[in-house]
PDB file of N, CA and C in Angstrom:
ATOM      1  N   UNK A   1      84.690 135.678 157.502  1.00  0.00           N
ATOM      2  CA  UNK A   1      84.816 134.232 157.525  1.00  0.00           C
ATOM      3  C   UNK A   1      86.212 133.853 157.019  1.00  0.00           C
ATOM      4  N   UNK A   2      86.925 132.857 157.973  1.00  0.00           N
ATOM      5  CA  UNK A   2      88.121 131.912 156.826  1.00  0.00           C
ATOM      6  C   UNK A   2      88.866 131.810 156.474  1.00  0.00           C
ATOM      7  N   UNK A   3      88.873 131.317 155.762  1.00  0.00           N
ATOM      8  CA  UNK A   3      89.324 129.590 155.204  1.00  0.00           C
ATOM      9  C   UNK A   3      89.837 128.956 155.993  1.00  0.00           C
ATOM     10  N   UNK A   4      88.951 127.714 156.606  1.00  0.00           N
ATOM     11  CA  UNK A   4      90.137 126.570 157.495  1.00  0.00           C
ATOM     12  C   UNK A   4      90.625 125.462 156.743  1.00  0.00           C
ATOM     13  N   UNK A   5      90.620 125.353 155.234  1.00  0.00           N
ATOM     14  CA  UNK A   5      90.778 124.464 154.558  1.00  0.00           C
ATOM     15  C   UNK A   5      92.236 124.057 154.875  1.00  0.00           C
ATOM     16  N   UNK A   6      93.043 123.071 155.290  1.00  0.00           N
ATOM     17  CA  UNK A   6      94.379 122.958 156.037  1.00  0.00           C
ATOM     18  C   UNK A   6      95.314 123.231 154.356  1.00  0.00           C
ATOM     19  N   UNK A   7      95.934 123.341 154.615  1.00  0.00           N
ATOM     20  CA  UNK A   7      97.377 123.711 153.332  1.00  0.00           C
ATOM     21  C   UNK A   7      98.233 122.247 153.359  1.00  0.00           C
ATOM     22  N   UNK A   8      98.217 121.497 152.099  1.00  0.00           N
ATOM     23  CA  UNK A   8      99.741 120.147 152.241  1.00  0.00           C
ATOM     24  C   UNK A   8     100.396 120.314 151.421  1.00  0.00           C
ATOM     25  N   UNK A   9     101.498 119.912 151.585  1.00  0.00           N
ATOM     26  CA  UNK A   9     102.809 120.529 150.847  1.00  0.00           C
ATOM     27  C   UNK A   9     102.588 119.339 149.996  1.00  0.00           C
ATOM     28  N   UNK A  10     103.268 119.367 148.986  1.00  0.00           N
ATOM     29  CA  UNK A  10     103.639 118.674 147.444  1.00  0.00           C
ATOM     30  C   UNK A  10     104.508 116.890 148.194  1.00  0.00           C
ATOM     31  N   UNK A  11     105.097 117.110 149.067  1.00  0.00           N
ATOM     32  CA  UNK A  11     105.489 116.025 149.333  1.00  0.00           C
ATOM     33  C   UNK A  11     104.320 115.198 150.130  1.00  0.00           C
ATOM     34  N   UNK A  12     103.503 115.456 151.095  1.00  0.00           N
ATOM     35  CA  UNK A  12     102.330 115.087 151.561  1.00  0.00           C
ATOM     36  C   UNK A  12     101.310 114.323 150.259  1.00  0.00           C
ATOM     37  N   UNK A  13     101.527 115.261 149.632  1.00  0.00           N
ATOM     38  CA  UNK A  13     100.225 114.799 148.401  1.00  0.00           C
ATOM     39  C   UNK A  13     100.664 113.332 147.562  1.00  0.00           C
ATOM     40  N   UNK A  14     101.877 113.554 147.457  1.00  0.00           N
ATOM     41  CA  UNK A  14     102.740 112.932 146.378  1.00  0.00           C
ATOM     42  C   UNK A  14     102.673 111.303 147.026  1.00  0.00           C
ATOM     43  N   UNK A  15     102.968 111.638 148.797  1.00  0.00           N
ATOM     44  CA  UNK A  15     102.426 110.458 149.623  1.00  0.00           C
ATOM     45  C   UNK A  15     101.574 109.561 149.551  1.00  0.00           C
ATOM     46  N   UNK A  16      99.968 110.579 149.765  1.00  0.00           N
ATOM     47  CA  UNK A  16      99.014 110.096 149.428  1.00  0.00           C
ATOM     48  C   UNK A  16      98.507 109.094 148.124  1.00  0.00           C
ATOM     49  N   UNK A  17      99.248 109.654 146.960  1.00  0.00           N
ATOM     50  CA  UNK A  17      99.098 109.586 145.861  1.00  0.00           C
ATOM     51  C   UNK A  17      99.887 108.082 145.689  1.00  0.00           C
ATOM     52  N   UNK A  18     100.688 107.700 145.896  1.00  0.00           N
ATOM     53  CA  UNK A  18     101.695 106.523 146.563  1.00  0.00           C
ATOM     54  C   UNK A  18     101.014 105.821 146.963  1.00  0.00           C
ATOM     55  N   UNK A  19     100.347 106.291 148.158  1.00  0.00           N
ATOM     56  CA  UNK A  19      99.469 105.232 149.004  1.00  0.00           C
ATOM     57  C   UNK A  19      98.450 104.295 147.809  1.00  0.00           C
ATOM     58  N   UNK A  20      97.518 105.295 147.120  1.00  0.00           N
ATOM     59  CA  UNK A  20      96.716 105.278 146.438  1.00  0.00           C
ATOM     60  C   UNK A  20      97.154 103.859 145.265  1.00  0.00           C
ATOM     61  N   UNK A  21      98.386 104.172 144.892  1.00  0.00           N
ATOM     62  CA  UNK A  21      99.072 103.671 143.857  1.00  0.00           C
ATOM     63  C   UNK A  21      99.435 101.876 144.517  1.00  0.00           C
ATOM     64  N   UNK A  22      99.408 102.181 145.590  1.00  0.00           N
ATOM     65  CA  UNK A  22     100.020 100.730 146.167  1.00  0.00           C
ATOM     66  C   UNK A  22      98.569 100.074 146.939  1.00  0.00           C
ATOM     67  N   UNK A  23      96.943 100.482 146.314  1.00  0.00           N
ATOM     68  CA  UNK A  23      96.415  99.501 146.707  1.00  0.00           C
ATOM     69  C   UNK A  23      95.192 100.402 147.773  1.00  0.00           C
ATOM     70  N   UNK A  24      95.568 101.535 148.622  1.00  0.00           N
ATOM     71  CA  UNK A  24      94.574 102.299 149.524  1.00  0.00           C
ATOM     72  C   UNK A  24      93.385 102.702 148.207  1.00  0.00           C
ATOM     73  N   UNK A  25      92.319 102.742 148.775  1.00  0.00           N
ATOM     74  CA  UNK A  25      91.154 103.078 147.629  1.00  0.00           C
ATOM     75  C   UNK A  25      91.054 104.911 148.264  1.00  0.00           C
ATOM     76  N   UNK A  26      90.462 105.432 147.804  1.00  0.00           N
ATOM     77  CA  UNK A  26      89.996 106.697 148.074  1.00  0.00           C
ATOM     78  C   UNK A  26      89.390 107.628 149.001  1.00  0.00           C
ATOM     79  N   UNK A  27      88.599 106.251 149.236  1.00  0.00           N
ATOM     80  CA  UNK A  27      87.567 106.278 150.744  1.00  0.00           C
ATOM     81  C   UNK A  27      88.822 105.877 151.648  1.00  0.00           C
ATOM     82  N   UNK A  28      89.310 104.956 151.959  1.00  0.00           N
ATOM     83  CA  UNK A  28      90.292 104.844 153.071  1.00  0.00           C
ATOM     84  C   UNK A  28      91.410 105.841 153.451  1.00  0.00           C
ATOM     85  N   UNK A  29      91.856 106.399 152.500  1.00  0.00           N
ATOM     86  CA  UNK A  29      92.550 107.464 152.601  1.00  0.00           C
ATOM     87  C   UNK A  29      92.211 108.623 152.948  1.00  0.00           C
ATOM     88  N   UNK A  30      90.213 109.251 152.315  1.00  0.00           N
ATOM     89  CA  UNK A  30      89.893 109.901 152.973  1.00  0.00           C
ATOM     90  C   UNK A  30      89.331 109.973 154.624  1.00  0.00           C
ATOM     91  N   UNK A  31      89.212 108.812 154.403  1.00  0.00           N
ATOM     92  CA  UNK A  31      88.852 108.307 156.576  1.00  0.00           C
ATOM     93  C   UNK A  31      89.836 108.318 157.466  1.00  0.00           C
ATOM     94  N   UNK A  32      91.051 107.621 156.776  1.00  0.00           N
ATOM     95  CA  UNK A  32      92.745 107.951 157.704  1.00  0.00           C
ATOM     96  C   UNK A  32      93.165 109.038 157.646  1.00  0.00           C
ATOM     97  N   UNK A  33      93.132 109.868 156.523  1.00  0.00           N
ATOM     98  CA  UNK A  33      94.307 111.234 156.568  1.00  0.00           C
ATOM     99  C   UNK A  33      93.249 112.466 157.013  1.00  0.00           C
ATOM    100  N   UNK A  34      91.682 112.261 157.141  1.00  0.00           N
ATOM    101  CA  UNK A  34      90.474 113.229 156.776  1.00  0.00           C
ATOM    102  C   UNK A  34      90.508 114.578 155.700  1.00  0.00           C
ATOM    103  N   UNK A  35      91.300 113.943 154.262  1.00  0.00           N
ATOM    104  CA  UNK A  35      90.825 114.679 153.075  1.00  0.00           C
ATOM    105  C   UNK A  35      90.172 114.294 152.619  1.00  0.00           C
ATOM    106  N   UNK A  36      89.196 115.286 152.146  1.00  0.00           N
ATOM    107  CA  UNK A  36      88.449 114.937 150.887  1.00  0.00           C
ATOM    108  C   UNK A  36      88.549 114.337 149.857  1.00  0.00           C
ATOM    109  N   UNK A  37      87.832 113.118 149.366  1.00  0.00           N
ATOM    110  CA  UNK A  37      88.088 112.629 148.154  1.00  0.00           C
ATOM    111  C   UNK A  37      88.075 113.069 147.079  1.00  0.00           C
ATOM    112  N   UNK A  38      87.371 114.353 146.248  1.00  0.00           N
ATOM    113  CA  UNK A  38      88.016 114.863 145.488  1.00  0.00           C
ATOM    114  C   UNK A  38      89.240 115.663 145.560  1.00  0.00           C
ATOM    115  N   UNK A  39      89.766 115.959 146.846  1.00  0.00           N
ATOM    116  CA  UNK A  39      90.974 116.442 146.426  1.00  0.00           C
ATOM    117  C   UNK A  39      92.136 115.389 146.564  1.00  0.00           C
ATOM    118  N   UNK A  40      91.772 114.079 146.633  1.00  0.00           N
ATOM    119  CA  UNK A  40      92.330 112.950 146.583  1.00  0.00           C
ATOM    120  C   UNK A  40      92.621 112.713 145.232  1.00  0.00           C
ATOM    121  N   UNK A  41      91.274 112.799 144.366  1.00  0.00           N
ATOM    122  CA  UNK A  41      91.266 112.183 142.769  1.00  0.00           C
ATOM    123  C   UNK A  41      92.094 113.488 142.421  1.00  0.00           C
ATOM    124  N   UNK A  42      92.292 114.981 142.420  1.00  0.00           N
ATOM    125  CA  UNK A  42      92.908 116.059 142.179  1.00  0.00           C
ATOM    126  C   UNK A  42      94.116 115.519 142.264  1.00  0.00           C
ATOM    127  N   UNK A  43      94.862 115.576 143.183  1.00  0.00           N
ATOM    128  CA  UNK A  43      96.135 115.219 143.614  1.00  0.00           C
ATOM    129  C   UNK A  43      96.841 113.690 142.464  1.00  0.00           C
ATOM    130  N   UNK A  44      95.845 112.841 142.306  1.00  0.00           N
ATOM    131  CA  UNK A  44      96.532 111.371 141.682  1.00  0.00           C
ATOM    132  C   UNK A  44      96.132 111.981 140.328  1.00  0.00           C
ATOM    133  N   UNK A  45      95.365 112.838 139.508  1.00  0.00           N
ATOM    134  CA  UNK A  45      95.271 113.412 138.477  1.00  0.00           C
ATOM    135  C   UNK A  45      96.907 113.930 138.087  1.00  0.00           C
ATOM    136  N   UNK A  46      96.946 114.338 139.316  1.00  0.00           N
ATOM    137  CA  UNK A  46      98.348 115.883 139.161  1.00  0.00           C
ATOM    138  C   UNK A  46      99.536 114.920 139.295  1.00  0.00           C
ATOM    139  N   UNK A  47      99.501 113.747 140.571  1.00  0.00           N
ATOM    140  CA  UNK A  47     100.867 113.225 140.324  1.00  0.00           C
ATOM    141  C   UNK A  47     101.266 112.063 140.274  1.00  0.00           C
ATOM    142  N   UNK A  48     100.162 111.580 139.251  1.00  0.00           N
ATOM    143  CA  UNK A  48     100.506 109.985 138.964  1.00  0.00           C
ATOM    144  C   UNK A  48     101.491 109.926 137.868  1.00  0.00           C
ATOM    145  N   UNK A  49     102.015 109.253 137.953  1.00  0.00           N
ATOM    146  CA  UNK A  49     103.375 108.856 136.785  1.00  0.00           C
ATOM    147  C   UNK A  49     102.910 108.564 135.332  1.00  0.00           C
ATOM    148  N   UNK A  50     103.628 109.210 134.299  1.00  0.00           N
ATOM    149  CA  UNK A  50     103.166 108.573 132.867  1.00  0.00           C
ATOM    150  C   UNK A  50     105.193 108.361 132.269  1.00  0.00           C
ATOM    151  N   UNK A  51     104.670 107.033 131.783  1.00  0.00           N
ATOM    152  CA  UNK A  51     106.057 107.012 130.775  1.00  0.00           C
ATOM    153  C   UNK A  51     106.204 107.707 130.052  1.00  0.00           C
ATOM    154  N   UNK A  52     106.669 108.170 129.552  1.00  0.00           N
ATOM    155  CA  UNK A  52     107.235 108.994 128.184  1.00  0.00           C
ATOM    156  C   UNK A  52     107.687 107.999 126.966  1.00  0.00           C
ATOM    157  N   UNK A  53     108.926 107.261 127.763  1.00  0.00           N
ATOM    158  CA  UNK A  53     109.655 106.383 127.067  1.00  0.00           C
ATOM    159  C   UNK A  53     110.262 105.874 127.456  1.00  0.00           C
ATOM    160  N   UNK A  54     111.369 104.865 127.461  1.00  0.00           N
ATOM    161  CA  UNK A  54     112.328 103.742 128.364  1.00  0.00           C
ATOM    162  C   UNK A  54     112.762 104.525 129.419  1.00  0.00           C
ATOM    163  N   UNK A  55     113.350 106.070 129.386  1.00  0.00           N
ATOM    164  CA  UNK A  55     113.958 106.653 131.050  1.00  0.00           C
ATOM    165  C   UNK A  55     113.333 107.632 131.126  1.00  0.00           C
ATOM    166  N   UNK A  56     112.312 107.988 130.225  1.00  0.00           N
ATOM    167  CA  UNK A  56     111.744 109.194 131.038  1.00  0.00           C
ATOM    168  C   UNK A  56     110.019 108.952 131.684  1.00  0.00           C
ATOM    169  N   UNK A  57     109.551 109.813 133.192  1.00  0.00           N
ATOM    170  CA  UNK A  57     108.973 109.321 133.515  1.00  0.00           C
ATOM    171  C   UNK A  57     108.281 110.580 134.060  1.00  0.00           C
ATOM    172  N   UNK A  58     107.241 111.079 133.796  1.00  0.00           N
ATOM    173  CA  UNK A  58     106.707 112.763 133.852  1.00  0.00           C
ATOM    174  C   UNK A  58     105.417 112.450 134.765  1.00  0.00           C
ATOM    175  N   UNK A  59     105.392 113.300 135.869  1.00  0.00           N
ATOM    176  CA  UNK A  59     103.826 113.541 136.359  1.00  0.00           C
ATOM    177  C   UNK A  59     102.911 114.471 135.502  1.00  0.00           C
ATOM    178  N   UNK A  60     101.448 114.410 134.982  1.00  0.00           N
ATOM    179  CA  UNK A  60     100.698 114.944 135.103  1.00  0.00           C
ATOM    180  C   UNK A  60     100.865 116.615 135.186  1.00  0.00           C
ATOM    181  N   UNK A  61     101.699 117.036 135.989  1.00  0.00           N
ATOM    182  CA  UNK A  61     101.847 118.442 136.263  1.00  0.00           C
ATOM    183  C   UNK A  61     102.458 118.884 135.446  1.00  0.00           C
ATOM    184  N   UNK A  62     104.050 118.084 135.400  1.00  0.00           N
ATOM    185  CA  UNK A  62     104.816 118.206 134.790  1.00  0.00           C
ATOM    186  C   UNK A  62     104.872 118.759 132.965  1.00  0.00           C
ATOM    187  N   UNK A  63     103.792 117.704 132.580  1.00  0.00           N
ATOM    188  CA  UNK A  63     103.006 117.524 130.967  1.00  0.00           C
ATOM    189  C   UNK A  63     102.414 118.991 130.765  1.00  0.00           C
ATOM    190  N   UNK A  64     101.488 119.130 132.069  1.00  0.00           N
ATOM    191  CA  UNK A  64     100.626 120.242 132.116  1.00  0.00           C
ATOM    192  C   UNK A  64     101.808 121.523 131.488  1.00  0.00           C
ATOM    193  N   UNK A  65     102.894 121.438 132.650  1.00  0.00           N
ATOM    194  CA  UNK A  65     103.443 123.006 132.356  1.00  0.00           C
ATOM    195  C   UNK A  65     104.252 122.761 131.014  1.00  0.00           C
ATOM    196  N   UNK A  66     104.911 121.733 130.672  1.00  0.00           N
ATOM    197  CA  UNK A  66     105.317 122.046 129.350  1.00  0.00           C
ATOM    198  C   UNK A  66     104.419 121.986 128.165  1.00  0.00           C
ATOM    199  N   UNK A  67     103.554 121.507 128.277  1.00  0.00           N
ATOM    200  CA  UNK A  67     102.618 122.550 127.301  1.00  0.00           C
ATOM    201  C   UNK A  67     101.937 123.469 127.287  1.00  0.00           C
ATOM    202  N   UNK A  68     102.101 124.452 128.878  1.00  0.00           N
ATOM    203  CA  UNK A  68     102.081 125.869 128.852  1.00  0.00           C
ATOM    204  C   UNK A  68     103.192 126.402 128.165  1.00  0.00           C
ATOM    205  N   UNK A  69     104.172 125.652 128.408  1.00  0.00           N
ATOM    206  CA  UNK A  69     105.921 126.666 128.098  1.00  0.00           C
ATOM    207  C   UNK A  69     105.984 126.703 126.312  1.00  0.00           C
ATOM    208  N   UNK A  70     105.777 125.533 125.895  1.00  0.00           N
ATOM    209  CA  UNK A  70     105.034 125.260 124.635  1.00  0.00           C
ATOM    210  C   UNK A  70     104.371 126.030 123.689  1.00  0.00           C
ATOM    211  N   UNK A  71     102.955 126.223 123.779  1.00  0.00           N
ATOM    212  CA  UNK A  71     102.212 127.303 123.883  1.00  0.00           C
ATOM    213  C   UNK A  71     103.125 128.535 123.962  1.00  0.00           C
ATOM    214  N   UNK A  72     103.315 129.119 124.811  1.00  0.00           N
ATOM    215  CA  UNK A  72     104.079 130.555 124.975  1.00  0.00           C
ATOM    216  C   UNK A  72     105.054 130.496 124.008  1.00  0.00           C
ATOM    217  N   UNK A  73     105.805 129.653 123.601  1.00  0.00           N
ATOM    218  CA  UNK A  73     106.936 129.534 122.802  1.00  0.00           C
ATOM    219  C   UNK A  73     106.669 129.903 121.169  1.00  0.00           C
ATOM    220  N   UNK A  74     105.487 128.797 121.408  1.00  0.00           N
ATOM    221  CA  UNK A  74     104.786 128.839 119.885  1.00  0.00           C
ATOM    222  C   UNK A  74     104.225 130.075 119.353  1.00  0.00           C
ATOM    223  N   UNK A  75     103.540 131.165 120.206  1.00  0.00           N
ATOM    224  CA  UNK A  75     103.218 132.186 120.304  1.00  0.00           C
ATOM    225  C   UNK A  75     104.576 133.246 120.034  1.00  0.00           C
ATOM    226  N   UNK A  76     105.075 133.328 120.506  1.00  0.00           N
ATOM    227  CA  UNK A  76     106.086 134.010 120.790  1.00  0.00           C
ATOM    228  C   UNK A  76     106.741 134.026 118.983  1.00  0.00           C
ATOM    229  N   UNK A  77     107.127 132.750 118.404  1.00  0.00           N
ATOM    230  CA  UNK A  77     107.215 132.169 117.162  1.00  0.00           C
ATOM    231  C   UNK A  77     106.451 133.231 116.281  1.00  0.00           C
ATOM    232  N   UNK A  78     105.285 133.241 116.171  1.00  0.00           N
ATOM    233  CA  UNK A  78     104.686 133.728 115.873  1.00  0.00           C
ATOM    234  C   UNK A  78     104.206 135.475 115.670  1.00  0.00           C
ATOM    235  N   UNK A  79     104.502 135.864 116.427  1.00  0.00           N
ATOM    236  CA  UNK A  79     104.902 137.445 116.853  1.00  0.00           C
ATOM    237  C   UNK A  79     106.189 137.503 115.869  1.00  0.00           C
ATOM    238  N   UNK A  80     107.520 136.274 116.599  1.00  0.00           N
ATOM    239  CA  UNK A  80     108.819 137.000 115.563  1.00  0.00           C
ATOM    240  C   UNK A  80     108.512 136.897 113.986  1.00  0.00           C
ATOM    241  N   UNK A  81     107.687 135.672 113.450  1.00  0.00           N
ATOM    242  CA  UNK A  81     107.795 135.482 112.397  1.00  0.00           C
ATOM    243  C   UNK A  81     106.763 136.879 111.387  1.00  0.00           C
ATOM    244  N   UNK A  82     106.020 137.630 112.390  1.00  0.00           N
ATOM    245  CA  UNK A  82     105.228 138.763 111.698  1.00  0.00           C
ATOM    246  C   UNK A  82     106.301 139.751 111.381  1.00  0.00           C
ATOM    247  N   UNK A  83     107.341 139.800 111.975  1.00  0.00           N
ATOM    248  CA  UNK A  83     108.485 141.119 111.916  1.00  0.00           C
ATOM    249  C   UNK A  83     108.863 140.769 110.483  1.00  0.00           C
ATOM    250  N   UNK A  84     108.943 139.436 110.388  1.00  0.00           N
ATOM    251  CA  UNK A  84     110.146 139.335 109.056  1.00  0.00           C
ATOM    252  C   UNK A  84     109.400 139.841 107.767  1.00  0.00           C
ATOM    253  N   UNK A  85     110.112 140.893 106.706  1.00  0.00           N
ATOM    254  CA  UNK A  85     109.893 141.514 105.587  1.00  0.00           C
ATOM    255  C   UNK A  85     108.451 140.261 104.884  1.00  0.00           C
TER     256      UNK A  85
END
């Protein structure tokens, strides 16, 4: 079996997600583009905009990986600080 699940690139989604943002509800978007609405709510999870502060302006994803990089860092911290006497 499979997978016919179609593949959209990051700019497609980011579209959608736009659309979403300017007023399309969930259902309409899934009836015009024929995605699924949870991978509708997935997508505006991943790339809706959050302020930070006056110029900075981070998606969702974005947040996500720096507090993977974060994490690893902090870890990492941690390992060096066992070496020291």
């Amino acid at each position: 079996m499979t997978n016919t699940q179609p593949k959209y690139d990051e700019s497609f989604k980011k579209n959608i997600v736009a659309l979403h943002q300017n007023g399309k509800t969930q259902t309409e978007l899934s009836k015009e583009y024929g995605i699924s609405t949870s991978a509708i709510s997935h997508w505006i999870k991943l790339y809706s905009e959050v302020k930070v502060d006056d110029n900075t302006v981070m998606t969702a994803k974005q947040i996500k990986e720096l507090q993977k990089r974060n994490a690893q860092l902090e870890e990492e911290n941690v390992i060096l600080k066992k070496r020291l006497p």
